[in-house]
PDB file of N, CA and C in Angstrom:
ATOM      1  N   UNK A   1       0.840  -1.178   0.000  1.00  0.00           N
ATOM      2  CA  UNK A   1       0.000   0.000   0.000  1.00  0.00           C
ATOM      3  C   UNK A   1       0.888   1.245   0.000  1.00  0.00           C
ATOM      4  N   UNK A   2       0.947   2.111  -0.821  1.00  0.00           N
ATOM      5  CA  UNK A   2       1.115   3.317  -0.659  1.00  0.00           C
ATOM      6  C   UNK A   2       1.445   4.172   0.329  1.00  0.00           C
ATOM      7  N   UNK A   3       2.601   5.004   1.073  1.00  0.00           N
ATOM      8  CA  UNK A   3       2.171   5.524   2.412  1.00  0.00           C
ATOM      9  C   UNK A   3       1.480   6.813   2.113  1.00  0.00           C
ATOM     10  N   UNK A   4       1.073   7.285   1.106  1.00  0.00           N
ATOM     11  CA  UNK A   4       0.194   8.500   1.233  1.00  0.00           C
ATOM     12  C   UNK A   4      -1.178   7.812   2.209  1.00  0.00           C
ATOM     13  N   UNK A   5      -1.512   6.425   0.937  1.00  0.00           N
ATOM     14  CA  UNK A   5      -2.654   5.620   1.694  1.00  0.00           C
ATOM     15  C   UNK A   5      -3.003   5.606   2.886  1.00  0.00           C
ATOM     16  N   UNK A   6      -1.494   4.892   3.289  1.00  0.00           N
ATOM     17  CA  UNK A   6      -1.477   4.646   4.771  1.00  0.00           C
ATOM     18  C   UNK A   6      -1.679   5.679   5.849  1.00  0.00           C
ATOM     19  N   UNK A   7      -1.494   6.987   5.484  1.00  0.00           N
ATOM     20  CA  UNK A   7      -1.509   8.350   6.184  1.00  0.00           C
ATOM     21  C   UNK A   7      -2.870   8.647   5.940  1.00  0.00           C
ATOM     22  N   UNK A   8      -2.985   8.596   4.886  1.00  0.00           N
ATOM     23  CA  UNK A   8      -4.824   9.091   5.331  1.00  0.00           C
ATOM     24  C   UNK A   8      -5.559   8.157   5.839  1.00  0.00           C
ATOM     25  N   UNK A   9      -5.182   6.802   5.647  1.00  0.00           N
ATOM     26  CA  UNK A   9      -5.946   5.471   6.860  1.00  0.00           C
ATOM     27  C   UNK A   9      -5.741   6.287   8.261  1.00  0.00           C
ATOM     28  N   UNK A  10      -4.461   5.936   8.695  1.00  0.00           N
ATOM     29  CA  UNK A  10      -4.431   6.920   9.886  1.00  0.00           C
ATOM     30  C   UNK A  10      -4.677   8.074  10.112  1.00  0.00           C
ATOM     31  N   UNK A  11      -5.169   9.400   9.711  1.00  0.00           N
ATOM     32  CA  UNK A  11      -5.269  10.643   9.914  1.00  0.00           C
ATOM     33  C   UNK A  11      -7.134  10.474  10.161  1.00  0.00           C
ATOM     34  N   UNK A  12      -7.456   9.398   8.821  1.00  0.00           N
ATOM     35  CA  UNK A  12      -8.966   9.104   8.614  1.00  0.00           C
ATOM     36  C   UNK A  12      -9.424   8.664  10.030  1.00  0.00           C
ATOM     37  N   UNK A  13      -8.378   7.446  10.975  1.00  0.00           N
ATOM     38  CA  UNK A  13      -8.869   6.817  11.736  1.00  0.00           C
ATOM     39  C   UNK A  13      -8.810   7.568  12.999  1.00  0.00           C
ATOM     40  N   UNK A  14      -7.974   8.333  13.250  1.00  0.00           N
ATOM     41  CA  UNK A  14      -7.826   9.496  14.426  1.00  0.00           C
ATOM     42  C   UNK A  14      -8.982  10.123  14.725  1.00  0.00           C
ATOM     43  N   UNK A  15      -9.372  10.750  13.804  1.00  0.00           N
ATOM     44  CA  UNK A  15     -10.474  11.648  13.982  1.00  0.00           C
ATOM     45  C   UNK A  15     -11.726  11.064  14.085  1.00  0.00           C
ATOM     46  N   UNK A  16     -11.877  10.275  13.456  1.00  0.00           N
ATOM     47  CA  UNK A  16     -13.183   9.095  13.315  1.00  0.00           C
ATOM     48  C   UNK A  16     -13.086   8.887  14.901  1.00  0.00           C
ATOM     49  N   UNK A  17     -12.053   8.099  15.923  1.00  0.00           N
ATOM     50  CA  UNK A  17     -12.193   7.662  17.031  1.00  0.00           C
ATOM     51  C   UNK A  17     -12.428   8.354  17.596  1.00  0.00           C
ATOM     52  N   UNK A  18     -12.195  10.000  17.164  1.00  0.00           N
ATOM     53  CA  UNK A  18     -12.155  11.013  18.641  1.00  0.00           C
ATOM     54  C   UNK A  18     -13.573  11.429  18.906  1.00  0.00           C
ATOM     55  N   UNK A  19     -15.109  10.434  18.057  1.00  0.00           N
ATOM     56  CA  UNK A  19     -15.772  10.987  18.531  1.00  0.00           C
ATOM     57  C   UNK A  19     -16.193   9.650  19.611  1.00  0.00           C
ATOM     58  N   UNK A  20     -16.123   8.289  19.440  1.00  0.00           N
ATOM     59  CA  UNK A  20     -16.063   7.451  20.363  1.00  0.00           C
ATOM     60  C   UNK A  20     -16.200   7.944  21.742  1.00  0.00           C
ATOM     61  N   UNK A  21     -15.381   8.594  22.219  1.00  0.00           N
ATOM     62  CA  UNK A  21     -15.460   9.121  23.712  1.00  0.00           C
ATOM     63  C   UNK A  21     -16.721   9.890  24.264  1.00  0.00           C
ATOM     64  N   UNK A  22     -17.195  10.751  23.307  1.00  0.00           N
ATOM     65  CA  UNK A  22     -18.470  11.598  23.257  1.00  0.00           C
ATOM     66  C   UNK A  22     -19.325  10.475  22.936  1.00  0.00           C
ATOM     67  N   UNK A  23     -19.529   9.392  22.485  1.00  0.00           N
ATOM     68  CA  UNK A  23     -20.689   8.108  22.596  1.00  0.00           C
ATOM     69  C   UNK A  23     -20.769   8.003  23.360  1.00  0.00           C
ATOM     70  N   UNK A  24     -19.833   7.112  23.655  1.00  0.00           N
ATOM     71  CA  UNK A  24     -19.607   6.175  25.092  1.00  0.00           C
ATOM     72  C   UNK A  24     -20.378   7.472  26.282  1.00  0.00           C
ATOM     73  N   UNK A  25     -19.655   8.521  26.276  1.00  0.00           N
ATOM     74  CA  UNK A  25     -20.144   9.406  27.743  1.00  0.00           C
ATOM     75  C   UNK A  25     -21.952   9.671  27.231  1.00  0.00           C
ATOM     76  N   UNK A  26     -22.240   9.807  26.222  1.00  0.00           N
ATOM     77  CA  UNK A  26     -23.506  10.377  26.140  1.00  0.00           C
ATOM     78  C   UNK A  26     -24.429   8.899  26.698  1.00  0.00           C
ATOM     79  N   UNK A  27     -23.941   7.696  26.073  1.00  0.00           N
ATOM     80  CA  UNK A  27     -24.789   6.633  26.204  1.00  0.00           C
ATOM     81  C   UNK A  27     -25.125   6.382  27.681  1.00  0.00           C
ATOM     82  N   UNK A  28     -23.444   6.475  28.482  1.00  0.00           N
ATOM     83  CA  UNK A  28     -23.662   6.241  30.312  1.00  0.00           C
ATOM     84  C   UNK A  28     -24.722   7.166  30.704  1.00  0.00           C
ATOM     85  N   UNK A  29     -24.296   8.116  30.437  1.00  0.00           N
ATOM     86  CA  UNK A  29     -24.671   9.318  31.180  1.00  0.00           C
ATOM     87  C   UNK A  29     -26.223   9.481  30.966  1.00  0.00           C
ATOM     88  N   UNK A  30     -26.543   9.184  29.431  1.00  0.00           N
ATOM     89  CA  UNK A  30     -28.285   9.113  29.337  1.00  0.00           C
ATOM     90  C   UNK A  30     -28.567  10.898  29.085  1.00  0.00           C
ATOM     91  N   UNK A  31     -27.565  11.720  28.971  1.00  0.00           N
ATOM     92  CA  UNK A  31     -27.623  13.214  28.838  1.00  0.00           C
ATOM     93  C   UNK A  31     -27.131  13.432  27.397  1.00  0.00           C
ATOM     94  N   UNK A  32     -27.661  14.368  26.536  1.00  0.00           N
ATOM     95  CA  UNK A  32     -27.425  15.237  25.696  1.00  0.00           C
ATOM     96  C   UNK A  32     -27.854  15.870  25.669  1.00  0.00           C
ATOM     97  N   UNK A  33     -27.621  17.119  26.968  1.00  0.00           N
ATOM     98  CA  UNK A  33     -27.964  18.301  26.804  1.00  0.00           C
ATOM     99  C   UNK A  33     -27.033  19.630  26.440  1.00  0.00           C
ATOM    100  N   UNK A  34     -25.864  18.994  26.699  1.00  0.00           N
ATOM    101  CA  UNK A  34     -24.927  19.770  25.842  1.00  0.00           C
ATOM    102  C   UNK A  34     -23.940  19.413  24.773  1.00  0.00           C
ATOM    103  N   UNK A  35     -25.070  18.570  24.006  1.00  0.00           N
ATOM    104  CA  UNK A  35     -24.862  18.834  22.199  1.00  0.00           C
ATOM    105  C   UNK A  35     -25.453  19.299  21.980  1.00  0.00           C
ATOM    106  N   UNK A  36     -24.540  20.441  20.678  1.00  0.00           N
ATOM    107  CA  UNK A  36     -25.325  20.772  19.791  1.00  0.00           C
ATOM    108  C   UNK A  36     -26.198  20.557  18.657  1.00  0.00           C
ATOM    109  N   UNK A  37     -27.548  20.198  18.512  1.00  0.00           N
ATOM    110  CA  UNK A  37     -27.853  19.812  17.715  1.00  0.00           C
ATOM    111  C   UNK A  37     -27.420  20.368  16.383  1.00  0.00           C
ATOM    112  N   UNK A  38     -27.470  21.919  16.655  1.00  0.00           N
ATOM    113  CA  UNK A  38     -27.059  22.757  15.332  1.00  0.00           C
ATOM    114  C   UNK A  38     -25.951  22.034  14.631  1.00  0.00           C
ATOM    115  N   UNK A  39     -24.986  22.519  15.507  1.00  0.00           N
ATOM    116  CA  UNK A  39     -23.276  21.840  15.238  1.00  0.00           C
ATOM    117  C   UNK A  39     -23.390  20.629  14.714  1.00  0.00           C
ATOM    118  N   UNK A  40     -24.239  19.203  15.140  1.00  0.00           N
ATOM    119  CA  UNK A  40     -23.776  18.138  15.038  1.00  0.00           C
ATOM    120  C   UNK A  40     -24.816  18.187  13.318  1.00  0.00           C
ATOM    121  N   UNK A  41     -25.712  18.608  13.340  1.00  0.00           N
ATOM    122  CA  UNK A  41     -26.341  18.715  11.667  1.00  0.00           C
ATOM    123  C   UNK A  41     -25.729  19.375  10.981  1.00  0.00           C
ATOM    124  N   UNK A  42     -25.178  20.368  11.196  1.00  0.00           N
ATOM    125  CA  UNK A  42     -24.340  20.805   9.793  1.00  0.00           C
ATOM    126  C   UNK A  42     -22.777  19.987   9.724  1.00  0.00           C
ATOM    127  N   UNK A  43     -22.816  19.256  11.020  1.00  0.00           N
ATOM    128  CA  UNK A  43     -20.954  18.108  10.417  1.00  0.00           C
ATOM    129  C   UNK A  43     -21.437  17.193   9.797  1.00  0.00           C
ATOM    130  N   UNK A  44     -23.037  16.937   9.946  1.00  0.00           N
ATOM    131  CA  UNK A  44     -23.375  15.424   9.161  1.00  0.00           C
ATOM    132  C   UNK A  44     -23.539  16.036   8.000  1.00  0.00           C
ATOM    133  N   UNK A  45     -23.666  16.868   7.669  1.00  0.00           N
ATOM    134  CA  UNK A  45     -23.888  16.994   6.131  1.00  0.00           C
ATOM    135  C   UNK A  45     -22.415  17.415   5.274  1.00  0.00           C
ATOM    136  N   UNK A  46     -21.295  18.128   6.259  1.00  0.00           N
ATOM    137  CA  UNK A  46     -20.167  18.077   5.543  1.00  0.00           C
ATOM    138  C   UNK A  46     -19.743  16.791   5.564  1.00  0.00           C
ATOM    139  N   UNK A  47     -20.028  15.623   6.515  1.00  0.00           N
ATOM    140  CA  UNK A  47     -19.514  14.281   6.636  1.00  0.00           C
ATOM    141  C   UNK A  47     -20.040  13.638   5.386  1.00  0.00           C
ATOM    142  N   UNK A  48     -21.621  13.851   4.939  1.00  0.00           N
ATOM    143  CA  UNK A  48     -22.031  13.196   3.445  1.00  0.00           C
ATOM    144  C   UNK A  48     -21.493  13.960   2.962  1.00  0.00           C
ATOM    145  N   UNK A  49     -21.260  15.178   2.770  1.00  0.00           N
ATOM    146  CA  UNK A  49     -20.004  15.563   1.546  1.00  0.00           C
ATOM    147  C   UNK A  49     -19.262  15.117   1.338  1.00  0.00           C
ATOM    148  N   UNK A  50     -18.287  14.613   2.286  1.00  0.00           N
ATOM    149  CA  UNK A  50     -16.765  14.009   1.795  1.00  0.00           C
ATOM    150  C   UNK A  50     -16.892  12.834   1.830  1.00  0.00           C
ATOM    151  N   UNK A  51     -17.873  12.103   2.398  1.00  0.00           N
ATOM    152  CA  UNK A  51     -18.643  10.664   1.888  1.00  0.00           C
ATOM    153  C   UNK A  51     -19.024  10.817   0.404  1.00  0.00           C
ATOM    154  N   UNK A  52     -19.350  11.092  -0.141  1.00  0.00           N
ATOM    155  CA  UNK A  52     -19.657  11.080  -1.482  1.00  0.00           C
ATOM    156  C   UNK A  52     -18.591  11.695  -2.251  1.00  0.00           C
ATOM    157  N   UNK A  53     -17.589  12.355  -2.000  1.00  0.00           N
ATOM    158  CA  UNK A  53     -16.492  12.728  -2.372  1.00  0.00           C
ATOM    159  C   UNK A  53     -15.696  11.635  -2.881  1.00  0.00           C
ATOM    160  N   UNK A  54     -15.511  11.046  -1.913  1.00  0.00           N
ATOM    161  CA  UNK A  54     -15.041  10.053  -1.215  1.00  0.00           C
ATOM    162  C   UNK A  54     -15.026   8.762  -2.403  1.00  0.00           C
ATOM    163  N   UNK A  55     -16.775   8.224  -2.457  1.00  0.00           N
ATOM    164  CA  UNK A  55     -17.373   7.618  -3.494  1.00  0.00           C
ATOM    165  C   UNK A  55     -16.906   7.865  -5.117  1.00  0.00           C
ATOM    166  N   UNK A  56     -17.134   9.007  -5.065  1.00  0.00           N
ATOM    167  CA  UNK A  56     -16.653   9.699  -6.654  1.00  0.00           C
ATOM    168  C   UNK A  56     -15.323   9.369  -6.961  1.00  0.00           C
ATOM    169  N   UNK A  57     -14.270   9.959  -6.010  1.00  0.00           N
ATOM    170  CA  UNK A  57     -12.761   9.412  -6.516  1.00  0.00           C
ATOM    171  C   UNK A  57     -12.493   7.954  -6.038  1.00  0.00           C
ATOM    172  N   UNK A  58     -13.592   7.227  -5.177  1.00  0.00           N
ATOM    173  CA  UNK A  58     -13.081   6.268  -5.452  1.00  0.00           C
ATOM    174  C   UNK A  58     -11.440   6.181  -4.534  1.00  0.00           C
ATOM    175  N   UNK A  59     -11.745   6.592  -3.286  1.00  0.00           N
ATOM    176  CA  UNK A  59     -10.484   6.637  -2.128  1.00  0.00           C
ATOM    177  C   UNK A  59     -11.046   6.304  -0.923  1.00  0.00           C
ATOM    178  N   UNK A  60     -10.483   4.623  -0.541  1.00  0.00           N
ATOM    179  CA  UNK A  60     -11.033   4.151   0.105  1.00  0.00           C
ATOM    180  C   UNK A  60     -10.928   4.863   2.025  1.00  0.00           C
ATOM    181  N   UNK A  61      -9.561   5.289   2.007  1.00  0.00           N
ATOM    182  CA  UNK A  61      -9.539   5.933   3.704  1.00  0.00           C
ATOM    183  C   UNK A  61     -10.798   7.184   3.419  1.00  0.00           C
ATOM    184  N   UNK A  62     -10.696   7.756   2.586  1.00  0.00           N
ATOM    185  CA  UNK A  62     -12.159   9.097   2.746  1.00  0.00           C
ATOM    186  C   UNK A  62     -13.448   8.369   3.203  1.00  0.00           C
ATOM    187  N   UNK A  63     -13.663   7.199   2.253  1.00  0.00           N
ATOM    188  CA  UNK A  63     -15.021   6.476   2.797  1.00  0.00           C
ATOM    189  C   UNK A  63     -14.987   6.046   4.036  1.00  0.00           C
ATOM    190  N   UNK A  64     -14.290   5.441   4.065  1.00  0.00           N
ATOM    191  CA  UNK A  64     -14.278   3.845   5.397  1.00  0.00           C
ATOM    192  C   UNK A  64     -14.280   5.433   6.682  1.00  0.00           C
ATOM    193  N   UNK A  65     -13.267   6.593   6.364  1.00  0.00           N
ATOM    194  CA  UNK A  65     -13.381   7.446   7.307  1.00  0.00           C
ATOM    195  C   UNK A  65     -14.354   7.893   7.772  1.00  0.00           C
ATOM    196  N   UNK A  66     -14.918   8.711   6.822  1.00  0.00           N
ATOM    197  CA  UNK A  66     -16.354   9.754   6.596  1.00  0.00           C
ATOM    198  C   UNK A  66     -17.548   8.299   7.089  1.00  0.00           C
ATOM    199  N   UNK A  67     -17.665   7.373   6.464  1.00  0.00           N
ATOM    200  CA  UNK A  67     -18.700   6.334   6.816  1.00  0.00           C
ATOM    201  C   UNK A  67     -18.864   6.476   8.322  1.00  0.00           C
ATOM    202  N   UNK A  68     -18.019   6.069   8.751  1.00  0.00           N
ATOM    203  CA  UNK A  68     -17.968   5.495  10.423  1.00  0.00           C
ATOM    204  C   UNK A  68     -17.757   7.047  11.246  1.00  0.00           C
ATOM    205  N   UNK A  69     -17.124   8.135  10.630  1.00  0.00           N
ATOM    206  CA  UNK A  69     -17.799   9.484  11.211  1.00  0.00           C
ATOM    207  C   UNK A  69     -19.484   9.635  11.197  1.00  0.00           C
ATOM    208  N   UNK A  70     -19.697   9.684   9.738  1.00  0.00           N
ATOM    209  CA  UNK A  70     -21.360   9.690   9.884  1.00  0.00           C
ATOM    210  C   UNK A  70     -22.020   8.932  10.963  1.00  0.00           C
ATOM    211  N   UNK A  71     -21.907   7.555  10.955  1.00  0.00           N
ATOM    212  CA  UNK A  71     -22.704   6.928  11.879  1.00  0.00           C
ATOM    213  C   UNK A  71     -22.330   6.846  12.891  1.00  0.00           C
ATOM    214  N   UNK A  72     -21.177   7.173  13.792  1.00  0.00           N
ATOM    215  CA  UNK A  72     -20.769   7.706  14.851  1.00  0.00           C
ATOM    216  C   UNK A  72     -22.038   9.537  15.360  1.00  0.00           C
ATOM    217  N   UNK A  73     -21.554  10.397  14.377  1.00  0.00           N
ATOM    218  CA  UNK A  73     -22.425  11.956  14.460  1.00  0.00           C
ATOM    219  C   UNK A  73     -24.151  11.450  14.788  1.00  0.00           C
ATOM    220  N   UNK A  74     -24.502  10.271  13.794  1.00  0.00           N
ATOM    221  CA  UNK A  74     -25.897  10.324  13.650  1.00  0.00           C
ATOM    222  C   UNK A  74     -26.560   9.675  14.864  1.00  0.00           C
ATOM    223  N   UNK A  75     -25.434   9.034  15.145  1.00  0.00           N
ATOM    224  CA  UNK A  75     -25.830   8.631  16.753  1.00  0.00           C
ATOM    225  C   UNK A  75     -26.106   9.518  18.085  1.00  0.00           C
ATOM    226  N   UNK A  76     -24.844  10.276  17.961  1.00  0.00           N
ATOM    227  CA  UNK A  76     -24.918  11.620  18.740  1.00  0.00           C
ATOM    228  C   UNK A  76     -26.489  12.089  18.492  1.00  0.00           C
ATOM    229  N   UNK A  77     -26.761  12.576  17.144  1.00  0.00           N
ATOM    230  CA  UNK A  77     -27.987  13.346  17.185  1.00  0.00           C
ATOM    231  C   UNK A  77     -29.272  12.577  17.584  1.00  0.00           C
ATOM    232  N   UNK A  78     -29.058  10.953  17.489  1.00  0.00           N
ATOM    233  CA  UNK A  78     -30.437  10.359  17.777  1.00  0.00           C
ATOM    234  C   UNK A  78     -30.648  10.165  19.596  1.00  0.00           C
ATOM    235  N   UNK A  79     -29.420  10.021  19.602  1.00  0.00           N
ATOM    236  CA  UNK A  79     -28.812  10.644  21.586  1.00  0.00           C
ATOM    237  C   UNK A  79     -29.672  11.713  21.912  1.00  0.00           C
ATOM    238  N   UNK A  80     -29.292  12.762  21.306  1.00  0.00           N
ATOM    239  CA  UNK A  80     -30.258  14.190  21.345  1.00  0.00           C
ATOM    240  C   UNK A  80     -31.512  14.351  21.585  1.00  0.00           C
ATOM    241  N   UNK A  81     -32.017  13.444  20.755  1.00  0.00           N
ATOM    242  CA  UNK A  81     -33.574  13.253  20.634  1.00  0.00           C
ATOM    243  C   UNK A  81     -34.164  11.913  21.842  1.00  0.00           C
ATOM    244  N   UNK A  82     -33.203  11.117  22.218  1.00  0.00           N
ATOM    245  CA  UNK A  82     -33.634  10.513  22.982  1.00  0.00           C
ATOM    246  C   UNK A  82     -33.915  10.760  24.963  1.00  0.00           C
ATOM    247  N   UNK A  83     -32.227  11.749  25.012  1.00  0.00           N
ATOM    248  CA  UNK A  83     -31.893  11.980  26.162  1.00  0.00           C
ATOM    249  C   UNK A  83     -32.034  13.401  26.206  1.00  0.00           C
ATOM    250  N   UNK A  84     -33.384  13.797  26.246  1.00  0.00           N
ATOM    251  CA  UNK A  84     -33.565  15.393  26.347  1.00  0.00           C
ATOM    252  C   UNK A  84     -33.368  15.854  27.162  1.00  0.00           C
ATOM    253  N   UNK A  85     -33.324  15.028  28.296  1.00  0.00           N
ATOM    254  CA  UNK A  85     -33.451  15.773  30.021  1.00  0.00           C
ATOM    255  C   UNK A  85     -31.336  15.821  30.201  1.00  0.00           C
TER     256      UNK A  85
END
């Protein structure tokens, strides 16, 4: 593999994990009252941007990245809606 590849696997996978921590605490905790819903809807839609970016050129760290960001974010927001209090 390529190390450009390999650098955006890793750069892809960094950021992707760093929202893990914000799951995990929202799920214990049963609180999302301080997410933003605003914030977290306009990253899901730059996240389908570079998801479909992604798709188009046909570069697999953008997808596999952006994928597992999206459904990481969309979780957050269904958090939102679940744990209002």
């Amino acid at each position: 593999m390529e190390p450009v590849k390999i650098l955006g696997l890793i750069a892809g996978s960094l950021t992707t994990i760093a929202f893990v921590p914000q799951v995990i605490k929202t799920y214990q905790s049963k609180s999302a009252k301080d997410l933003s819903l605003g914030m977290f809807s306009i990253f899901c839609l730059g996240t389908i941007g570079w998801l479909t970016y992604g798709i188009l050129i046909k570069d697999v760290p953008v997808m596999a990245a952006n994928a597992v960001t999206l459904a990481l974010s969309l979780l957050l927001i269904i958090f939102k809606f679940r744990y209002k209090g």
